[in-house]
PDB file of N, CA and C in Angstrom:
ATOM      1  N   UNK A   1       0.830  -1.156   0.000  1.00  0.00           N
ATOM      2  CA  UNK A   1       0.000   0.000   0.000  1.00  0.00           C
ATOM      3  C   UNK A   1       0.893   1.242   0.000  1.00  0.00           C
ATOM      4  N   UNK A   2       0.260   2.246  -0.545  1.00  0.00           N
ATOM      5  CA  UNK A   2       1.494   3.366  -0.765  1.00  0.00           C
ATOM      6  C   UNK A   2       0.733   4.478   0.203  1.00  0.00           C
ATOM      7  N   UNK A   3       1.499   5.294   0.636  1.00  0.00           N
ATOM      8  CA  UNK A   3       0.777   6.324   1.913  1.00  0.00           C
ATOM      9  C   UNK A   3       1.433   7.404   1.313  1.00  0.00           C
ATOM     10  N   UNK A   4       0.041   8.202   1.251  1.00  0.00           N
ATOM     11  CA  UNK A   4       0.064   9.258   1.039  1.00  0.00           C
ATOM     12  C   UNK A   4      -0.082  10.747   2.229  1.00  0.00           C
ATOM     13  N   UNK A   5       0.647  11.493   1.910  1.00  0.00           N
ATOM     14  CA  UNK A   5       0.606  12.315   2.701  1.00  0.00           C
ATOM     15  C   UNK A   5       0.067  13.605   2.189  1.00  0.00           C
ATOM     16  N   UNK A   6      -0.393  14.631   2.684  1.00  0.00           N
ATOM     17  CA  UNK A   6      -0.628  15.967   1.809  1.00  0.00           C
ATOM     18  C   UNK A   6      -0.584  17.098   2.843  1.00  0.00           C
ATOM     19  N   UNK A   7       0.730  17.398   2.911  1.00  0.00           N
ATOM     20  CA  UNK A   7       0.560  19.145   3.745  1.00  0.00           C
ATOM     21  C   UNK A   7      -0.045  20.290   2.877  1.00  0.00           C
ATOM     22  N   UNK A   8      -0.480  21.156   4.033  1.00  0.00           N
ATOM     23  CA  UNK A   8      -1.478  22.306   3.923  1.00  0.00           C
ATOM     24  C   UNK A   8      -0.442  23.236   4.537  1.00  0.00           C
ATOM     25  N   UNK A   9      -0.509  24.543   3.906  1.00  0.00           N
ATOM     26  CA  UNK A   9      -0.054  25.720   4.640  1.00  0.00           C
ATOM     27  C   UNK A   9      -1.327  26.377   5.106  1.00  0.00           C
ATOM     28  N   UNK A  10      -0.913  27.133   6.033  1.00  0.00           N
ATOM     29  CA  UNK A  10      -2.208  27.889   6.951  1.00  0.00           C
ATOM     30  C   UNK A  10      -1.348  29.378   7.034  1.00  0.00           C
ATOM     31  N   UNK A  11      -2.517  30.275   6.250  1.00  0.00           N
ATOM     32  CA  UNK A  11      -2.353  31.947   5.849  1.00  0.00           C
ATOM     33  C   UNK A  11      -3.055  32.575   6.872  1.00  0.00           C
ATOM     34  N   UNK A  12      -2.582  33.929   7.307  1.00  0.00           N
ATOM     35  CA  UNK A  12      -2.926  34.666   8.229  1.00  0.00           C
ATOM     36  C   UNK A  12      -3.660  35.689   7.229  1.00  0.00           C
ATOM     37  N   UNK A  13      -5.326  36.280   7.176  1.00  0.00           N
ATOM     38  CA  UNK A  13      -5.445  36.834   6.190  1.00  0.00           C
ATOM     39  C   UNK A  13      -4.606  38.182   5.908  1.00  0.00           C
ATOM     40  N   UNK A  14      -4.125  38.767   6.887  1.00  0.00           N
ATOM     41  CA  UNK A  14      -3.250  40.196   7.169  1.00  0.00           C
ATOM     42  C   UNK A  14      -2.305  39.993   6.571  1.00  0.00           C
ATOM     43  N   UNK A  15      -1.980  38.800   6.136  1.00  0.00           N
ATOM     44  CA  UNK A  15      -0.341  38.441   5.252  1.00  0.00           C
ATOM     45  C   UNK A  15      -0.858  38.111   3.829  1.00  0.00           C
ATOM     46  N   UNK A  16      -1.936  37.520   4.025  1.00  0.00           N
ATOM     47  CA  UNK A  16      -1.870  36.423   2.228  1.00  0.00           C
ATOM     48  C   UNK A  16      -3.523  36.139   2.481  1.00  0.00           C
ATOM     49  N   UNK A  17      -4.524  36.629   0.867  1.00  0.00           N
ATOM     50  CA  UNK A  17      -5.726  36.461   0.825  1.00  0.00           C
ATOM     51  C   UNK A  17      -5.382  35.328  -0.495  1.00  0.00           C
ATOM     52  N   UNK A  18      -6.632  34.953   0.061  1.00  0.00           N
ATOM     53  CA  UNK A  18      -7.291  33.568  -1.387  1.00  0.00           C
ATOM     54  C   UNK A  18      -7.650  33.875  -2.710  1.00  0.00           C
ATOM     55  N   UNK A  19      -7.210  33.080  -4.049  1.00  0.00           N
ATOM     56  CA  UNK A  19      -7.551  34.168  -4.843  1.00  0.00           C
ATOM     57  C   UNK A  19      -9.136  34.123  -5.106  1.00  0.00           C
ATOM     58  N   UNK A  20      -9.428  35.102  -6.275  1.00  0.00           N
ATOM     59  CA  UNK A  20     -10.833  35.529  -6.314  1.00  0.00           C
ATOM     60  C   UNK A  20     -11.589  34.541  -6.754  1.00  0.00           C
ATOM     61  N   UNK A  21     -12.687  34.369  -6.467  1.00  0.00           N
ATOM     62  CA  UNK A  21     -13.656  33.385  -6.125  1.00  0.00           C
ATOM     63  C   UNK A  21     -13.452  31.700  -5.979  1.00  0.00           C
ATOM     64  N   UNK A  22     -12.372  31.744  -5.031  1.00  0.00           N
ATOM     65  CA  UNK A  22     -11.928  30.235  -4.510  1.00  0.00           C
ATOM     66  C   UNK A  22     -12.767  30.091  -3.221  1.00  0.00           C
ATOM     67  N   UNK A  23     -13.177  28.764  -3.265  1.00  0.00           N
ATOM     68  CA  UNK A  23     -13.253  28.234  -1.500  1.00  0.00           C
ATOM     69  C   UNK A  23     -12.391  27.570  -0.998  1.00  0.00           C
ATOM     70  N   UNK A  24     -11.967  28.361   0.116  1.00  0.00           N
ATOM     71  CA  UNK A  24     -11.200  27.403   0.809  1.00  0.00           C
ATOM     72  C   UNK A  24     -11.177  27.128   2.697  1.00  0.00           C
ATOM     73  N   UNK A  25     -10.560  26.363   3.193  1.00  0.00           N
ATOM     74  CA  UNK A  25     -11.011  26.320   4.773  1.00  0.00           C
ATOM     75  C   UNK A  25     -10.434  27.016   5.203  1.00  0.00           C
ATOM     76  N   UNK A  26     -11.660  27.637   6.814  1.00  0.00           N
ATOM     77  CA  UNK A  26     -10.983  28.456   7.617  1.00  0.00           C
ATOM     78  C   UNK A  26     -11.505  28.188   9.063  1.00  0.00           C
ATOM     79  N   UNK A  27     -10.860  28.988   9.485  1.00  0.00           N
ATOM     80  CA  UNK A  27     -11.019  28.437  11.132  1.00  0.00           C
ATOM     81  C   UNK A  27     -11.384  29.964  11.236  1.00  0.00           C
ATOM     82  N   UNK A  28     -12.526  30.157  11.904  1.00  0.00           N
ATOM     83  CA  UNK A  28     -13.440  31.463  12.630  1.00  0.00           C
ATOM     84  C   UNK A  28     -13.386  30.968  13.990  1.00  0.00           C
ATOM     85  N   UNK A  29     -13.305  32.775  14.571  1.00  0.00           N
ATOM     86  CA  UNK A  29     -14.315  32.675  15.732  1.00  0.00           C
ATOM     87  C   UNK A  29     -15.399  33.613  15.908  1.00  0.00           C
ATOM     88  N   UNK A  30     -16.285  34.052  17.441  1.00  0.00           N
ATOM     89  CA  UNK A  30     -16.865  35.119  16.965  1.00  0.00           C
ATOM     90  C   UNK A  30     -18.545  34.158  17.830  1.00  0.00           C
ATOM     91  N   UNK A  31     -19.031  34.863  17.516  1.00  0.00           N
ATOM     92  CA  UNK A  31     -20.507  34.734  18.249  1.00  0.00           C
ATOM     93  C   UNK A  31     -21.620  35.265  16.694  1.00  0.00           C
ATOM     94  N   UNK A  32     -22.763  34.399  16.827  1.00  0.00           N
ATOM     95  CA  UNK A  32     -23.698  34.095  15.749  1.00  0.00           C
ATOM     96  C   UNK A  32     -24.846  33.948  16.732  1.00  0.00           C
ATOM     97  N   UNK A  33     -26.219  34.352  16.597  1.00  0.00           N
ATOM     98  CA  UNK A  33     -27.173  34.312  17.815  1.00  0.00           C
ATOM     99  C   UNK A  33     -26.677  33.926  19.422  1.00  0.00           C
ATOM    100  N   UNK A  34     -27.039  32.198  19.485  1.00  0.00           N
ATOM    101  CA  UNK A  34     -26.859  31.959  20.576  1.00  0.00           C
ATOM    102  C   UNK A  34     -25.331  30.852  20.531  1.00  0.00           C
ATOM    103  N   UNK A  35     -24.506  30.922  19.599  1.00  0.00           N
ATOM    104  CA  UNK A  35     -23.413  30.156  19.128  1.00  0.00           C
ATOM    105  C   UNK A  35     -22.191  31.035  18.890  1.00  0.00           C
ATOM    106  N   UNK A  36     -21.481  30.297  20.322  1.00  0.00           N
ATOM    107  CA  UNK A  36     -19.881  30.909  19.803  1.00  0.00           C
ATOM    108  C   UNK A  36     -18.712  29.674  19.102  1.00  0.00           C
ATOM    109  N   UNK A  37     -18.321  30.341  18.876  1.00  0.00           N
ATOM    110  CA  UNK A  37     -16.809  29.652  17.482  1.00  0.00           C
ATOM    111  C   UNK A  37     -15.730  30.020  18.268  1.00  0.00           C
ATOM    112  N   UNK A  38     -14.876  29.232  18.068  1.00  0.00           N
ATOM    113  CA  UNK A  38     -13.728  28.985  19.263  1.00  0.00           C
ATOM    114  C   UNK A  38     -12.318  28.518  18.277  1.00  0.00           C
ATOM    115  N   UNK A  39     -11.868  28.918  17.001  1.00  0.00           N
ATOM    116  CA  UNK A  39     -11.283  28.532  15.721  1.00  0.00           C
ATOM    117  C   UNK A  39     -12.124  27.073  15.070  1.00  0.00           C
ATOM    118  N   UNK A  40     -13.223  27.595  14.773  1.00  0.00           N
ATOM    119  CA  UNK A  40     -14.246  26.247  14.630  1.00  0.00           C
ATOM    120  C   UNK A  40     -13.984  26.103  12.602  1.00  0.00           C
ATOM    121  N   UNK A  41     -13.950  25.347  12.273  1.00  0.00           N
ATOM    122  CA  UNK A  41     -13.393  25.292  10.713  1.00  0.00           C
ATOM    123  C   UNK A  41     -14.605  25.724  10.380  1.00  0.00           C
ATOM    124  N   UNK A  42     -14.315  25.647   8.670  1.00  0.00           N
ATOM    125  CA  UNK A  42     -15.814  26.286   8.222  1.00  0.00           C
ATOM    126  C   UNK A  42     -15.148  26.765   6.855  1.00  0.00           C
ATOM    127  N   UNK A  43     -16.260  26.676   5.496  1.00  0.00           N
ATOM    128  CA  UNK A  43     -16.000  27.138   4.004  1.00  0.00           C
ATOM    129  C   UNK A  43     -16.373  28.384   4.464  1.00  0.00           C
ATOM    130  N   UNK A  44     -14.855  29.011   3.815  1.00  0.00           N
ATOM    131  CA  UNK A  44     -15.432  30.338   2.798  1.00  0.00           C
ATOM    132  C   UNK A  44     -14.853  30.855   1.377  1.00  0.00           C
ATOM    133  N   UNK A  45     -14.767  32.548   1.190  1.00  0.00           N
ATOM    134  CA  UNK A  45     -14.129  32.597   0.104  1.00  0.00           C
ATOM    135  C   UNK A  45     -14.317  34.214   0.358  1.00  0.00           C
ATOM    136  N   UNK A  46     -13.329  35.094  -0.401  1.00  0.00           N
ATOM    137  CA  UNK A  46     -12.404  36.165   0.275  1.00  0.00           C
ATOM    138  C   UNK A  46     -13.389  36.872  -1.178  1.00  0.00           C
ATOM    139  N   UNK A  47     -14.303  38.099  -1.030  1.00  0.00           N
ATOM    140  CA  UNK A  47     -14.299  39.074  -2.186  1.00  0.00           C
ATOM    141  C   UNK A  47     -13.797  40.068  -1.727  1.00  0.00           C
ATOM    142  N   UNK A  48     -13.094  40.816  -2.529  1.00  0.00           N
ATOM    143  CA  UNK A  48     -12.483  41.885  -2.345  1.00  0.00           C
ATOM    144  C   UNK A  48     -13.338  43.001  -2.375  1.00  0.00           C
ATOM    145  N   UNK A  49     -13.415  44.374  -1.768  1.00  0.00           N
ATOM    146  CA  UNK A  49     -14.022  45.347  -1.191  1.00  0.00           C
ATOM    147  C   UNK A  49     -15.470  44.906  -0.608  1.00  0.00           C
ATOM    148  N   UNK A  50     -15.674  43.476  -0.328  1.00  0.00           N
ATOM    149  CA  UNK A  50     -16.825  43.249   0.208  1.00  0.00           C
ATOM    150  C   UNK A  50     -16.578  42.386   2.140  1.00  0.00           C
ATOM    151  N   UNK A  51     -14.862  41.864   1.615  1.00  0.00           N
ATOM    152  CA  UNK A  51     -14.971  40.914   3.044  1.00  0.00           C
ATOM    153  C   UNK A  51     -15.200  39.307   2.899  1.00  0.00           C
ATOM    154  N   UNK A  52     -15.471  38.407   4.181  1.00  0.00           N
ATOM    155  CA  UNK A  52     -15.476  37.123   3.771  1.00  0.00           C
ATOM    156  C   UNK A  52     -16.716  36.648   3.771  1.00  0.00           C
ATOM    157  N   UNK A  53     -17.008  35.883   3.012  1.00  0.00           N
ATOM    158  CA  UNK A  53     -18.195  34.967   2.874  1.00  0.00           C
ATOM    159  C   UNK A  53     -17.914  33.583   3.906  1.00  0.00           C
ATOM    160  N   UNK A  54     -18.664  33.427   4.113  1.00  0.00           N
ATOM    161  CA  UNK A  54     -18.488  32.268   5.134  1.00  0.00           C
ATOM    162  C   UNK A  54     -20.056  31.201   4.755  1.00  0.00           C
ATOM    163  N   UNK A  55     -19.314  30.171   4.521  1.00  0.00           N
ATOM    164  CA  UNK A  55     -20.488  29.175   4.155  1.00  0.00           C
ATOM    165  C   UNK A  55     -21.656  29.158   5.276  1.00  0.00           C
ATOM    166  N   UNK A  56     -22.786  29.039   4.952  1.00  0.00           N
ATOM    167  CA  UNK A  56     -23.828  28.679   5.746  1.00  0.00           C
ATOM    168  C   UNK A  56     -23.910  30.031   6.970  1.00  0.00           C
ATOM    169  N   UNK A  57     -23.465  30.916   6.808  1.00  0.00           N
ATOM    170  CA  UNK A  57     -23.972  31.943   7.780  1.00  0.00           C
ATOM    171  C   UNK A  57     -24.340  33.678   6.600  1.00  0.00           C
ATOM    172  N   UNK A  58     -25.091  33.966   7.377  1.00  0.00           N
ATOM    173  CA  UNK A  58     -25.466  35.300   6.565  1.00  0.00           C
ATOM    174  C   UNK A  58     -25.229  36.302   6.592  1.00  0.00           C
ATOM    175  N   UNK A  59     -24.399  36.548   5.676  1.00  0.00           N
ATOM    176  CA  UNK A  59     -23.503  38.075   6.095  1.00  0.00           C
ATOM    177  C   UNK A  59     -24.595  39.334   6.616  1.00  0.00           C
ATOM    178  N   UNK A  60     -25.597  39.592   6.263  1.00  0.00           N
ATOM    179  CA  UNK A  60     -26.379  40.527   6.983  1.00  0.00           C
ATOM    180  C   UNK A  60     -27.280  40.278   8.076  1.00  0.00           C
ATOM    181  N   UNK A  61     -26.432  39.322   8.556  1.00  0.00           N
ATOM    182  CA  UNK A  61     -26.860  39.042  10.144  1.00  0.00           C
ATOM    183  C   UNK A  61     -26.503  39.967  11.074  1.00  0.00           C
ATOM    184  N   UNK A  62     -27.440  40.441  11.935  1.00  0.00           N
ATOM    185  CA  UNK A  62     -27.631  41.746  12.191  1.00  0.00           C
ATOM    186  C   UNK A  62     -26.564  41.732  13.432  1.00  0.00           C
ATOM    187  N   UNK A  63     -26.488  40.688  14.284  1.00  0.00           N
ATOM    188  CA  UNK A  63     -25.684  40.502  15.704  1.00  0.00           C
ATOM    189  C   UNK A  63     -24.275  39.187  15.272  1.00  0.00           C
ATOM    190  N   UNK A  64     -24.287  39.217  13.816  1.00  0.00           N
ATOM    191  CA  UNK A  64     -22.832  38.501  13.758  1.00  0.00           C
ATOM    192  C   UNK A  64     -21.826  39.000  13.682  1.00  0.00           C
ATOM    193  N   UNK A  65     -20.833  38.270  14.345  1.00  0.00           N
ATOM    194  CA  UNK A  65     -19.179  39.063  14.638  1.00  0.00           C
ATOM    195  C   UNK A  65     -18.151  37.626  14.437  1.00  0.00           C
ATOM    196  N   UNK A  66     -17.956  37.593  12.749  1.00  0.00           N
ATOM    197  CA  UNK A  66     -16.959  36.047  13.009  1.00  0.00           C
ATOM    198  C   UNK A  66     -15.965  36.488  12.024  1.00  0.00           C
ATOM    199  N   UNK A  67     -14.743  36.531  13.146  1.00  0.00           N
ATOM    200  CA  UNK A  67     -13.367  36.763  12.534  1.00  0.00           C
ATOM    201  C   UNK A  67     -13.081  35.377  12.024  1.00  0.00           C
ATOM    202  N   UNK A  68     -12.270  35.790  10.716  1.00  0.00           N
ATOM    203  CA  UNK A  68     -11.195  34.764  10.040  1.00  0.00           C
ATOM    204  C   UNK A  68      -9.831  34.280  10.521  1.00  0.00           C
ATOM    205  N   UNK A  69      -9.670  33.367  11.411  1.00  0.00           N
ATOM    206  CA  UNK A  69      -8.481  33.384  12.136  1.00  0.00           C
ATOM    207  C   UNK A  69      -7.016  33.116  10.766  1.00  0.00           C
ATOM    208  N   UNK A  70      -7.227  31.926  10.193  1.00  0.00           N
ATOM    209  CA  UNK A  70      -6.714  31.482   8.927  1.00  0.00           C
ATOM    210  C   UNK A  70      -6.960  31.048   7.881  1.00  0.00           C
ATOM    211  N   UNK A  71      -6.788  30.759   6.994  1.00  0.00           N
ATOM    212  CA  UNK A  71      -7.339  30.006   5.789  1.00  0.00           C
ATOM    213  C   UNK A  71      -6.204  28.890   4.929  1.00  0.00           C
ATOM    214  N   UNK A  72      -6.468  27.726   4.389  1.00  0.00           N
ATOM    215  CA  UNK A  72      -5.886  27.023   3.562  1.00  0.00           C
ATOM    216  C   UNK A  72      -6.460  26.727   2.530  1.00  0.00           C
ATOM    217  N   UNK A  73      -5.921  26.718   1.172  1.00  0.00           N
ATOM    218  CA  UNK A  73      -6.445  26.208   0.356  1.00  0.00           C
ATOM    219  C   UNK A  73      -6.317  24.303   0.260  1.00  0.00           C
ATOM    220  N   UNK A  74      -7.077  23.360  -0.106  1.00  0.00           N
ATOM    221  CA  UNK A  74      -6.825  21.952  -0.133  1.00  0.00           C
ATOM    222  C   UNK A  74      -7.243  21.608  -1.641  1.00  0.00           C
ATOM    223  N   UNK A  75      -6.505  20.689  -1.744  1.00  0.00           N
ATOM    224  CA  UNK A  75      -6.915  19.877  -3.117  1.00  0.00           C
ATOM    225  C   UNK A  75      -7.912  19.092  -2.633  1.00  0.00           C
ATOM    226  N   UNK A  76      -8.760  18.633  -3.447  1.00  0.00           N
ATOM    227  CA  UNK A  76      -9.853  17.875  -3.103  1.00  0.00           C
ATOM    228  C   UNK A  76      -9.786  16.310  -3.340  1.00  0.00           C
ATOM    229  N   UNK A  77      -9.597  15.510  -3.077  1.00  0.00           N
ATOM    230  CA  UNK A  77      -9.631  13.838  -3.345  1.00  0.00           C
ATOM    231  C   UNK A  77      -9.908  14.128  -4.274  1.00  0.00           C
ATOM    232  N   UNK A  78      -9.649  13.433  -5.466  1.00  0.00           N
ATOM    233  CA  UNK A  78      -9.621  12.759  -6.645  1.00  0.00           C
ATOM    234  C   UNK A  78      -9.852  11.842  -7.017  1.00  0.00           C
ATOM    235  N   UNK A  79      -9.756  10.760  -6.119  1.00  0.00           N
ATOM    236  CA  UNK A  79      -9.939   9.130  -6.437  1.00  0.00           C
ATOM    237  C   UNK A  79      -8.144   8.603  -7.081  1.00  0.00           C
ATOM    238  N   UNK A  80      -8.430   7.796  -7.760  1.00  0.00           N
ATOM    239  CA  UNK A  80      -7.811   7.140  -8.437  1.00  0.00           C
ATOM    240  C   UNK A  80      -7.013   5.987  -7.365  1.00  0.00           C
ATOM    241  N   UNK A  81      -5.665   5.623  -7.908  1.00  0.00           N
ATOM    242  CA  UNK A  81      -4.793   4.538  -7.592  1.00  0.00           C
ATOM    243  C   UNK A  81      -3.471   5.017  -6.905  1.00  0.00           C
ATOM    244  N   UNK A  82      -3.218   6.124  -6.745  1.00  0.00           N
ATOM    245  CA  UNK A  82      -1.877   6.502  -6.071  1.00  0.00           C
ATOM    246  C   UNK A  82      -1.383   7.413  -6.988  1.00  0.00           C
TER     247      UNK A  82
END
């Protein structure tokens, strides 16, 4: 069996943004109604003069506050044989 390995770098957004319209993972924190995030992972994707999108939460949520701690981009499985 052959083992595969796959490192990830992890970007600070203040150093290095994602390019334009990629998703990639990030670790938030921050408070959402009655739910706080503690570097909890989570999709998003970086537009420029707008800020981050964050999967499954709504940016015009009136009492949300969820910082982007980091982000990585990942390749996605592929399948195949090695």
């Amino acid at each position: 069996m052959i083992e595969r390995q796959t490192i990830v770098t992890w970007h600070e957004p203040s150093e290095k943004l994602p390019a334009d319209d990629s998703f990639v993972v990030v670790t938030i924190s921050g408070k959402v109604r009655n739910a706080t995030y503690d570097h909890a992972f989570a999709i998003g994707s970086y537009v420029p003069d707008e800020g981050w999108y964050i999967e499954g939460f709504d940016p015009d949520e009136s009492d949300a506050n969820i910082t982007v701690n980091a982000w990585c981009d990942l390749e996605p499985y592929g399948g195949g044989n090695g």
